[in-house]
C-alpha atoms as a PDB file:
ATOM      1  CA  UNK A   1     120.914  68.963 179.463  1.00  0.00           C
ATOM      2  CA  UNK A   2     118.413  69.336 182.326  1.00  0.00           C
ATOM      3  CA  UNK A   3     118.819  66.663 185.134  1.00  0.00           C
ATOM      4  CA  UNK A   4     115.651  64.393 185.216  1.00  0.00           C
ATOM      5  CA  UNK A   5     113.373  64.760 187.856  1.00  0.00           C
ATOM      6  CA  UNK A   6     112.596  61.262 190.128  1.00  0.00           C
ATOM      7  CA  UNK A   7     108.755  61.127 190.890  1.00  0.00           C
ATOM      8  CA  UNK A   8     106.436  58.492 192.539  1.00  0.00           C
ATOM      9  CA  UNK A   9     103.166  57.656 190.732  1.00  0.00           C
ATOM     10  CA  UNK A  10     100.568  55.152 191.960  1.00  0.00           C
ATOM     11  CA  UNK A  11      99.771  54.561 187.929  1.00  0.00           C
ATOM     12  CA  UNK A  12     100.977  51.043 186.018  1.00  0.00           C
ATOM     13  CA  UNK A  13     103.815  52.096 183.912  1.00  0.00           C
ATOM     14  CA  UNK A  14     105.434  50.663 180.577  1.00  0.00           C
ATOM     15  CA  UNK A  15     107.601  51.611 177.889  1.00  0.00           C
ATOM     16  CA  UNK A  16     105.776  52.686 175.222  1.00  0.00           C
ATOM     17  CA  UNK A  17     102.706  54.172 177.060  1.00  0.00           C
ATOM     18  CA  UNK A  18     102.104  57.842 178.111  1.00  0.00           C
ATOM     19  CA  UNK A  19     100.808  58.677 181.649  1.00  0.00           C
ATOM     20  CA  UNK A  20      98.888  61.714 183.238  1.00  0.00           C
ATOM     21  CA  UNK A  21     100.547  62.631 186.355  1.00  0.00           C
ATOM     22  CA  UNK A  22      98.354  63.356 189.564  1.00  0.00           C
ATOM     23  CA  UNK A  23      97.480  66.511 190.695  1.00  0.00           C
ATOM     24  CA  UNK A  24     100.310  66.764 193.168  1.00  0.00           C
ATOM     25  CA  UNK A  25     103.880  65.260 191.711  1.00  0.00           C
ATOM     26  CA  UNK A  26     102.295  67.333 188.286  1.00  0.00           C
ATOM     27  CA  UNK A  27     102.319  70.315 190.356  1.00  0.00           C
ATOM     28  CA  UNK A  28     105.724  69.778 191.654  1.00  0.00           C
ATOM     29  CA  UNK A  29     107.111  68.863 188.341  1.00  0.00           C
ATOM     30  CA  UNK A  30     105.466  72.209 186.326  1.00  0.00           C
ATOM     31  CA  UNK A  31     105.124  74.881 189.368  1.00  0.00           C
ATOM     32  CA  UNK A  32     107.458  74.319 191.343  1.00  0.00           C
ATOM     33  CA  UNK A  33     110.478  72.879 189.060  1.00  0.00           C
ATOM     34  CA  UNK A  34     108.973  74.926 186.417  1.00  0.00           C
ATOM     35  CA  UNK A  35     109.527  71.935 183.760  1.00  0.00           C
ATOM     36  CA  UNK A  36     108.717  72.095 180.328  1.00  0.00           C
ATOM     37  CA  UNK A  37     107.524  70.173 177.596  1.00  0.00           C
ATOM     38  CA  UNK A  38     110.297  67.667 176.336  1.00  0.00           C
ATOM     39  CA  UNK A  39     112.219  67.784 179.617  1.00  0.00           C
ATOM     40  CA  UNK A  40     112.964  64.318 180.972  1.00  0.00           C
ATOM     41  CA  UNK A  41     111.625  62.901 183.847  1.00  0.00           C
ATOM     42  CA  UNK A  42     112.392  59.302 185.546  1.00  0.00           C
ATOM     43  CA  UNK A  43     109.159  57.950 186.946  1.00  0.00           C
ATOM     44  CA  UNK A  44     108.988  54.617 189.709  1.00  0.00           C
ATOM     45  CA  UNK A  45     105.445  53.131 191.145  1.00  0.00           C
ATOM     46  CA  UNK A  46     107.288  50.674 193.575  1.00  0.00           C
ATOM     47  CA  UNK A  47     107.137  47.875 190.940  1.00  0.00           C
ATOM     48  CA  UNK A  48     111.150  47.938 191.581  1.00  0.00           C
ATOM     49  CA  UNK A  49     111.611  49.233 188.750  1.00  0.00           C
ATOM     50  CA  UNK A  50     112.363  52.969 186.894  1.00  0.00           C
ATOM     51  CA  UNK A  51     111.047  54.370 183.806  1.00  0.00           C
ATOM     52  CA  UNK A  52     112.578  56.701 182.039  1.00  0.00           C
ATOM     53  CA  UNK A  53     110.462  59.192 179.778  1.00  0.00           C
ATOM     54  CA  UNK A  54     110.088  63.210 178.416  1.00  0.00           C
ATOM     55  CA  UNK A  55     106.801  65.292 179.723  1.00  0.00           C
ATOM     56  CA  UNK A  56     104.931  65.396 176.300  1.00  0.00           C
ATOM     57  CA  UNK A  57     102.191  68.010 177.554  1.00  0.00           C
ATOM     58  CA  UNK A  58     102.008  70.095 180.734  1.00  0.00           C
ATOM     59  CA  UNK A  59     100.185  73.135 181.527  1.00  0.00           C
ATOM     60  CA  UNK A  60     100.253  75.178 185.083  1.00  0.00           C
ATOM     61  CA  UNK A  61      99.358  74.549 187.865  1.00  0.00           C
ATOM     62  CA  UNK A  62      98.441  70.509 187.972  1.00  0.00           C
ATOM     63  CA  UNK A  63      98.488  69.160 183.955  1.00  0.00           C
ATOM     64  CA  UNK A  64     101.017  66.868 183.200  1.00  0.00           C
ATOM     65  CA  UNK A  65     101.497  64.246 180.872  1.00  0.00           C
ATOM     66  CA  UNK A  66     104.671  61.940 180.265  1.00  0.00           C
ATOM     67  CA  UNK A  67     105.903  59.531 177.358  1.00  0.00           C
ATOM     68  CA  UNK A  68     107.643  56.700 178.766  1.00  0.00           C
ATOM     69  CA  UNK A  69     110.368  55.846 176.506  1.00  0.00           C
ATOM     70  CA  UNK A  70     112.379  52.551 178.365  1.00  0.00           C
ATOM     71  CA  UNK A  71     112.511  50.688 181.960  1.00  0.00           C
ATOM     72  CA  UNK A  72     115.552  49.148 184.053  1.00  0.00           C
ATOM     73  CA  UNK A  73     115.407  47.751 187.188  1.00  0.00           C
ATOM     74  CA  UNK A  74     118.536  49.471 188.874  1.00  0.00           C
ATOM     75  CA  UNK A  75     119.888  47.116 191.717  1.00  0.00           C
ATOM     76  CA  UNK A  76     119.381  50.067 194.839  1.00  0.00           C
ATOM     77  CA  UNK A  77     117.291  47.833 196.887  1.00  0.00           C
ATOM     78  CA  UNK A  78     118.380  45.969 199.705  1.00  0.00           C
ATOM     79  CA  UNK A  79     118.637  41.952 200.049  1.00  0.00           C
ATOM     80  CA  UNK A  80     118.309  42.398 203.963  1.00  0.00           C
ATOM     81  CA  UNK A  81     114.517  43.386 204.731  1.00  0.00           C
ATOM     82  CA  UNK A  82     114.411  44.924 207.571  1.00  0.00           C
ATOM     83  CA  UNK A  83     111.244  46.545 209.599  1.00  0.00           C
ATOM     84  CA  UNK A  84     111.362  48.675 211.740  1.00  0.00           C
ATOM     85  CA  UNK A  85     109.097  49.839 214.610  1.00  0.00           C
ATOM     86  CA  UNK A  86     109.495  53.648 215.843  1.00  0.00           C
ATOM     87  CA  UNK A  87     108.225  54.906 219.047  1.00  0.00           C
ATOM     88  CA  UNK A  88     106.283  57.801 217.430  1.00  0.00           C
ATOM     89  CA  UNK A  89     108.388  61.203 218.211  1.00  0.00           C
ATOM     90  CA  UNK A  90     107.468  65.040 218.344  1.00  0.00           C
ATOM     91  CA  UNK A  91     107.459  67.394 216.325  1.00  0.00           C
ATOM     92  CA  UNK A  92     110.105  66.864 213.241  1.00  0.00           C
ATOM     93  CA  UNK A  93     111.525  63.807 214.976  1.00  0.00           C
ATOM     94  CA  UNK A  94     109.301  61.288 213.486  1.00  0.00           C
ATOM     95  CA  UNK A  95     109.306  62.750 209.937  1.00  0.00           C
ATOM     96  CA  UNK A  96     113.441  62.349 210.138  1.00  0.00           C
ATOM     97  CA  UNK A  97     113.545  58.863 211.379  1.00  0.00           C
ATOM     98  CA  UNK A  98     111.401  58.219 208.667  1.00  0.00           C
ATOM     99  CA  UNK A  99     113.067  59.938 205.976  1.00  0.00           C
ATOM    100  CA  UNK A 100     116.540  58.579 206.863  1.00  0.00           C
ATOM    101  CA  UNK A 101     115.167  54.853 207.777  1.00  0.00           C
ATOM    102  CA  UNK A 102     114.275  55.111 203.951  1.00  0.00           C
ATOM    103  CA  UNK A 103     117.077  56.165 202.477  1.00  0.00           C
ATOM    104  CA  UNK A 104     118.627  53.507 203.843  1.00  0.00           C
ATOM    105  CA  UNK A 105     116.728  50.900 202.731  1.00  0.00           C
ATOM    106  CA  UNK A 106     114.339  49.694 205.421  1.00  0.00           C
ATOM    107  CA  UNK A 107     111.569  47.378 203.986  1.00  0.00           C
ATOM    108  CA  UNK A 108     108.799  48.835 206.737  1.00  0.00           C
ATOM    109  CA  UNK A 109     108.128  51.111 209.308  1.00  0.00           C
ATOM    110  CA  UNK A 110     105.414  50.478 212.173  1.00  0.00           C
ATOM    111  CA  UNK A 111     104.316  53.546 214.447  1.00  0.00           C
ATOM    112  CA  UNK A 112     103.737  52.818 218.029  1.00  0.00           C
ATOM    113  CA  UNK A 113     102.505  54.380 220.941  1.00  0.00           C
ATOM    114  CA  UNK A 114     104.478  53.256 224.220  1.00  0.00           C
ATOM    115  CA  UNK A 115     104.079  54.347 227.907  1.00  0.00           C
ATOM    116  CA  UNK A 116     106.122  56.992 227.352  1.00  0.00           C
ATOM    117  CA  UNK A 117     105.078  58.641 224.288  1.00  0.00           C
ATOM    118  CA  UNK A 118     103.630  61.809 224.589  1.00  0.00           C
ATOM    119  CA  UNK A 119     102.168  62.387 221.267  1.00  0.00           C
ATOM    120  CA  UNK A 120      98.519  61.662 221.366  1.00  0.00           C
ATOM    121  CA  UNK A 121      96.368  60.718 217.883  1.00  0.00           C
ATOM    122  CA  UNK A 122      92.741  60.243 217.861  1.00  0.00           C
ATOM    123  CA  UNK A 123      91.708  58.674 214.553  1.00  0.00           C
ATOM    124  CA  UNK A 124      91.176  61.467 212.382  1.00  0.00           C
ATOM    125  CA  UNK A 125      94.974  63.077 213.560  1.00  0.00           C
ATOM    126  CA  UNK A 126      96.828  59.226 213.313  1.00  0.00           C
ATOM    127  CA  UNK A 127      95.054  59.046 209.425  1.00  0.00           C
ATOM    128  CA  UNK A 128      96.139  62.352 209.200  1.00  0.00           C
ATOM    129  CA  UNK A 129      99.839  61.734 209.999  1.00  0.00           C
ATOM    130  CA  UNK A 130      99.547  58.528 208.317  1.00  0.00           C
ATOM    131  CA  UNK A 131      99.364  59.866 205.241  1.00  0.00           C
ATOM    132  CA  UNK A 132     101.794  62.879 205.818  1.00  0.00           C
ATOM    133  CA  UNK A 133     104.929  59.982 207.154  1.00  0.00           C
ATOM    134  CA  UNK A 134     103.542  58.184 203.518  1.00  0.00           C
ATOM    135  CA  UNK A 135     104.546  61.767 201.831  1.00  0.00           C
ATOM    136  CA  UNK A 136     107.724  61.820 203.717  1.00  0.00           C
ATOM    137  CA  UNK A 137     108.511  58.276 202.619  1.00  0.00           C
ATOM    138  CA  UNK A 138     108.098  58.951 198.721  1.00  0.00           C
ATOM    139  CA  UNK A 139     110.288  61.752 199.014  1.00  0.00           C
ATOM    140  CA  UNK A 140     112.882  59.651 200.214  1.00  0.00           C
ATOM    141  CA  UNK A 141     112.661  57.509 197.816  1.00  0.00           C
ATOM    142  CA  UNK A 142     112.199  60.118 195.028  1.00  0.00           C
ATOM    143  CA  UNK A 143     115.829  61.699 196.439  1.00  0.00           C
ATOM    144  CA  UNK A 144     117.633  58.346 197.081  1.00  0.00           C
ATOM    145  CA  UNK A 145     116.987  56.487 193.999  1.00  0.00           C
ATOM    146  CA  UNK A 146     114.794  54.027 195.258  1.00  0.00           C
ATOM    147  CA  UNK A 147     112.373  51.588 193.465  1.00  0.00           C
ATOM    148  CA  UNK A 148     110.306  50.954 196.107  1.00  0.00           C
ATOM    149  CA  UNK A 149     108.390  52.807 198.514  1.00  0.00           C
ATOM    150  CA  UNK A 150     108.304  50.893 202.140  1.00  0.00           C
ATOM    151  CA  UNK A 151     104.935  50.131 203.770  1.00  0.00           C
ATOM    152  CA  UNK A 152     104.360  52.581 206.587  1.00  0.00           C
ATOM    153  CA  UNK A 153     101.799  50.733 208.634  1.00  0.00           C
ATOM    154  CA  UNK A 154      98.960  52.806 210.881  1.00  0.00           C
ATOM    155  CA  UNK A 155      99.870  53.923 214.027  1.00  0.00           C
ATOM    156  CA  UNK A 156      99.384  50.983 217.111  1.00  0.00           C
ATOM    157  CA  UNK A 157     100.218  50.457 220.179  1.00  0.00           C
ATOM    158  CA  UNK A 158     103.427  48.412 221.102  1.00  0.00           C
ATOM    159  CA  UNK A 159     101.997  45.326 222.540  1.00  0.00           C
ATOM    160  CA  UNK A 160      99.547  45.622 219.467  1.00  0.00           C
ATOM    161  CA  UNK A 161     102.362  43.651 217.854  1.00  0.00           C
ATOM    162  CA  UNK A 162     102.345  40.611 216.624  1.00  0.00           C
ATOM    163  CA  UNK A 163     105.564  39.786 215.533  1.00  0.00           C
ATOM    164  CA  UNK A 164     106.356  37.091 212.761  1.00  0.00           C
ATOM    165  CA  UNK A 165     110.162  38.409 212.039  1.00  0.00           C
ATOM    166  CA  UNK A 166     113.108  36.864 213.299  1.00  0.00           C
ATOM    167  CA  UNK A 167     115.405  37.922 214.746  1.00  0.00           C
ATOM    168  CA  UNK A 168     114.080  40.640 216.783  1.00  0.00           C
ATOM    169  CA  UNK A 169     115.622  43.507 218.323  1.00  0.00           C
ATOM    170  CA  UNK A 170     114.833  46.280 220.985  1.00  0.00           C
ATOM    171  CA  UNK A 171     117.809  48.642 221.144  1.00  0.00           C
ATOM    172  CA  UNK A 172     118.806  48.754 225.513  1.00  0.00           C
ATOM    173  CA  UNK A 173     121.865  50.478 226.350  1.00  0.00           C
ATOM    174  CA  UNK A 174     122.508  48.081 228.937  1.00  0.00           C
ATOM    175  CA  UNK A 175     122.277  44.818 227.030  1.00  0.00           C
ATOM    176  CA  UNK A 176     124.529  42.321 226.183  1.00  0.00           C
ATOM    177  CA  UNK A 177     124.082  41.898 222.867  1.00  0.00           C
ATOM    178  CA  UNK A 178     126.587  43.648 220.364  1.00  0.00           C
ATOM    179  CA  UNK A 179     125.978  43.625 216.497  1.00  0.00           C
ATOM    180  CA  UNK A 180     130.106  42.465 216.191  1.00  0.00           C
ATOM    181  CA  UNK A 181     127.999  39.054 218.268  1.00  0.00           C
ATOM    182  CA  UNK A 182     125.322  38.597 215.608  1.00  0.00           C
ATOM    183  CA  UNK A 183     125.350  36.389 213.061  1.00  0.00           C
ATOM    184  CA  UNK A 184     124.215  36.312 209.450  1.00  0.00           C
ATOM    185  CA  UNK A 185     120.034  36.165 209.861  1.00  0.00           C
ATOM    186  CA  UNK A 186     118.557  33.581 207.381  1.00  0.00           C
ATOM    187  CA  UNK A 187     116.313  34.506 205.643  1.00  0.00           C
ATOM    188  CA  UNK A 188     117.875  37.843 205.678  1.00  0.00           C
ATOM    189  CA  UNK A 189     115.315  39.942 207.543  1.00  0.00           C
ATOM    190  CA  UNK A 190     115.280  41.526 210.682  1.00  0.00           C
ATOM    191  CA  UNK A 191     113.007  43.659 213.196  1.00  0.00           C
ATOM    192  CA  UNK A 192     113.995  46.525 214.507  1.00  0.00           C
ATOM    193  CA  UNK A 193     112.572  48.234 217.966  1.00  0.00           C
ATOM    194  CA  UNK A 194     113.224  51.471 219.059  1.00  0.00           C
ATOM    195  CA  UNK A 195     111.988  53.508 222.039  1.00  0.00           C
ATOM    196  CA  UNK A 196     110.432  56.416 222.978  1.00  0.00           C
ATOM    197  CA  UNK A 197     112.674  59.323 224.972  1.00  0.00           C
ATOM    198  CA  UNK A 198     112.793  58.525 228.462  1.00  0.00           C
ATOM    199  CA  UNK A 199     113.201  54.743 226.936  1.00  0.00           C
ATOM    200  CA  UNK A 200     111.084  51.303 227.350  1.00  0.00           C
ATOM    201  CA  UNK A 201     109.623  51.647 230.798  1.00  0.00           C
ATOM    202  CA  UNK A 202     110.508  47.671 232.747  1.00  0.00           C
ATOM    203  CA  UNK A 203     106.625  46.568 232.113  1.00  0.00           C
ATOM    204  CA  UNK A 204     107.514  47.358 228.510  1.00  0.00           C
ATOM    205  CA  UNK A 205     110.886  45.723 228.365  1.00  0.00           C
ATOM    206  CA  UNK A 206     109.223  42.674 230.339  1.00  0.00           C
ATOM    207  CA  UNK A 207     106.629  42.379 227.164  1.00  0.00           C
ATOM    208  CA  UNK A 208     109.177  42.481 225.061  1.00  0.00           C
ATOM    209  CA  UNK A 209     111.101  39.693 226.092  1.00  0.00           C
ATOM    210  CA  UNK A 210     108.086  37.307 226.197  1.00  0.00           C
ATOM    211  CA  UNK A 211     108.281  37.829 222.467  1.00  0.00           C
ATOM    212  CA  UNK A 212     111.532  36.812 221.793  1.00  0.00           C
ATOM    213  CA  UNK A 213     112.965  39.917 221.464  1.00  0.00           C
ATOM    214  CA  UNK A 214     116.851  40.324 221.981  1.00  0.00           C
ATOM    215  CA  UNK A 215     117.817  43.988 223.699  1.00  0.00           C
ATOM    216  CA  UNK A 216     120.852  44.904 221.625  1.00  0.00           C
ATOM    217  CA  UNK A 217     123.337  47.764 222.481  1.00  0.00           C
ATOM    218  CA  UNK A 218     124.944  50.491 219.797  1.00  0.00           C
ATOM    219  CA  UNK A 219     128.041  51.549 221.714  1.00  0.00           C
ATOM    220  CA  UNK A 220     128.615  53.332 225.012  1.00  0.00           C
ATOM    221  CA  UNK A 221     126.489  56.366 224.600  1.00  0.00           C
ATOM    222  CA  UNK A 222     122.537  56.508 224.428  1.00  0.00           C
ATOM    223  CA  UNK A 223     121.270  58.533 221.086  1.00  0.00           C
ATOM    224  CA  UNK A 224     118.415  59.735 220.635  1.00  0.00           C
ATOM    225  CA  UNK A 225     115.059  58.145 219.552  1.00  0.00           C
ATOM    226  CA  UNK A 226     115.167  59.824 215.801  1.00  0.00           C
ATOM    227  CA  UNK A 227     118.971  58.803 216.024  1.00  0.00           C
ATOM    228  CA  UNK A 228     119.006  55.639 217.383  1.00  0.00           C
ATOM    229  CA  UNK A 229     116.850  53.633 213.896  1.00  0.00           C
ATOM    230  CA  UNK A 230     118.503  54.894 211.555  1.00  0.00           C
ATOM    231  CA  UNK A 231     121.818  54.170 213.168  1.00  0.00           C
ATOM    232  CA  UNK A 232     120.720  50.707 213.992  1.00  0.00           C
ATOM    233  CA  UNK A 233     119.677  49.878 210.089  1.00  0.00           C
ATOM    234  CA  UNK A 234     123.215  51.067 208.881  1.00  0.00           C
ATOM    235  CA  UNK A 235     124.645  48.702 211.264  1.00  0.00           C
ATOM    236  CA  UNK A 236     123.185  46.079 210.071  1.00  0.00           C
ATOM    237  CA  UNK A 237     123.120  46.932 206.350  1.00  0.00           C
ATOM    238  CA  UNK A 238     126.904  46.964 206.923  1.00  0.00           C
ATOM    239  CA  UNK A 239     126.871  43.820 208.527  1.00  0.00           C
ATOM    240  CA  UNK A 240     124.396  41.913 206.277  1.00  0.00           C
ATOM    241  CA  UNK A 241     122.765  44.217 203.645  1.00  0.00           C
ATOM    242  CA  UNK A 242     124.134  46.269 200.764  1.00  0.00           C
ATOM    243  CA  UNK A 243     126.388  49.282 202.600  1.00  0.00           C
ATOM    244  CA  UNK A 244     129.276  46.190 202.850  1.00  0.00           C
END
């Protein structure tokens, strides 16, 4: 039997009902996948839940339709919710702390421009890559079995912020702060900071403090910016979130 496919649609969804796809997971589904009618398909909308169905019409390149035949809500998402704020990277970088900050389970993801970033946005670009690190973030979730699609916020500048979250973190190789030291947040939430390359510059770090931010350290060695968030969320989904 052929595997269902996961796709994201922005429609409401119920058992029962029968939905045409938009022009883009439609062409994915018939041109690219080259499904057919009666093939089975698992559709989510970020209502946290799944819906399972067959594709009762489709025609090449964009026409798709699907019968939704039940819903479950599969437990997949995480009881910590945690955000996290990215210095915005070059090239690939951002797109793969994205994509892996998703998979494992982060609620949010804020871009932000720091001293030391050297990608540069006007408005039309930043809507631009807006909506391509929204793309990235449904894919995730298509691939990891996800149920809901985290909020990836427009592009800022870091002392933009205006942090409601506690507790808060900035990751600092040199701090204190281990997460063997932390304890259980409550309510389970937590936001996540992570620099540039090159690092918070001391003005930065300075800012950062007068918000109650706590620098926290990952270990002896200093990882890279696209490494460093998603390493940090594992940690503390192993600590305090599902990956116990």
């Amino acid at each position: 039997m052929t595997r269902p496919v996961r796709l994201h649609t922005r429609q409401a969804l119920d058992a029962g009902s029968e939905v045409r796809l938009e022009p883009q997971p439609a062409r994915h589904l018939v041109k690219v996948l080259r499904r057919r009618k009666g093939d089975p398909v698992i559709l989510f909308n970020g209502d946290g839940r799944e819906y399972s169905g067959t594709i009762s019409d489709c025609r090449p390149p964009e026409h798709c339709t699907v019968a939704v035949t039940s819903a479950e809500s599969p437990t997949v998402e995480s009881p910590l919710t945690i955000t996290l704020v990215q210095a915005i990277g070059r090239g690939e970088r951002m797109d793969w702390s994205i994509q892996k900050a998703c998979e494992l389970g982060v609620a949010a993801i804020v871009p932000v421009f720091t001293e030391r970033t050297e990608v540069k946005l006007d408005d039309k670009r930043a809507e631009k890559r807006l909506a391509h690190w929204q793309g990235v973030a449904i894919a995730a979730c298509e691939q990891s079995g996800r149920v809901q699609v985290p909020e990836i916020c427009a592009p800022m500048p870091l002392t933009a912020l205006a942090p409601d979250v506690s507790p808060r973190f900035y990751l600092d190789p040199t701090a204190n702060c281990s997460p063997q030291g932390l304890q259980p947040p409550d309510p389970p939430q937590a936001l996540l900071v992570i620099g540039p390359e090159g690092g918070f510059t001391e003005h930065e770090i300075e800012w950062l403090k007068r918000q109650e931010f706590e620098g926290l350290r990952l270990g002896p060695r200093v990882l890279r910016t696209e490494t460093a968030g998603p390493a940090a969320i594992a940690v503390l989904q192993a600590l305090f979130g599902d990956l116990r």
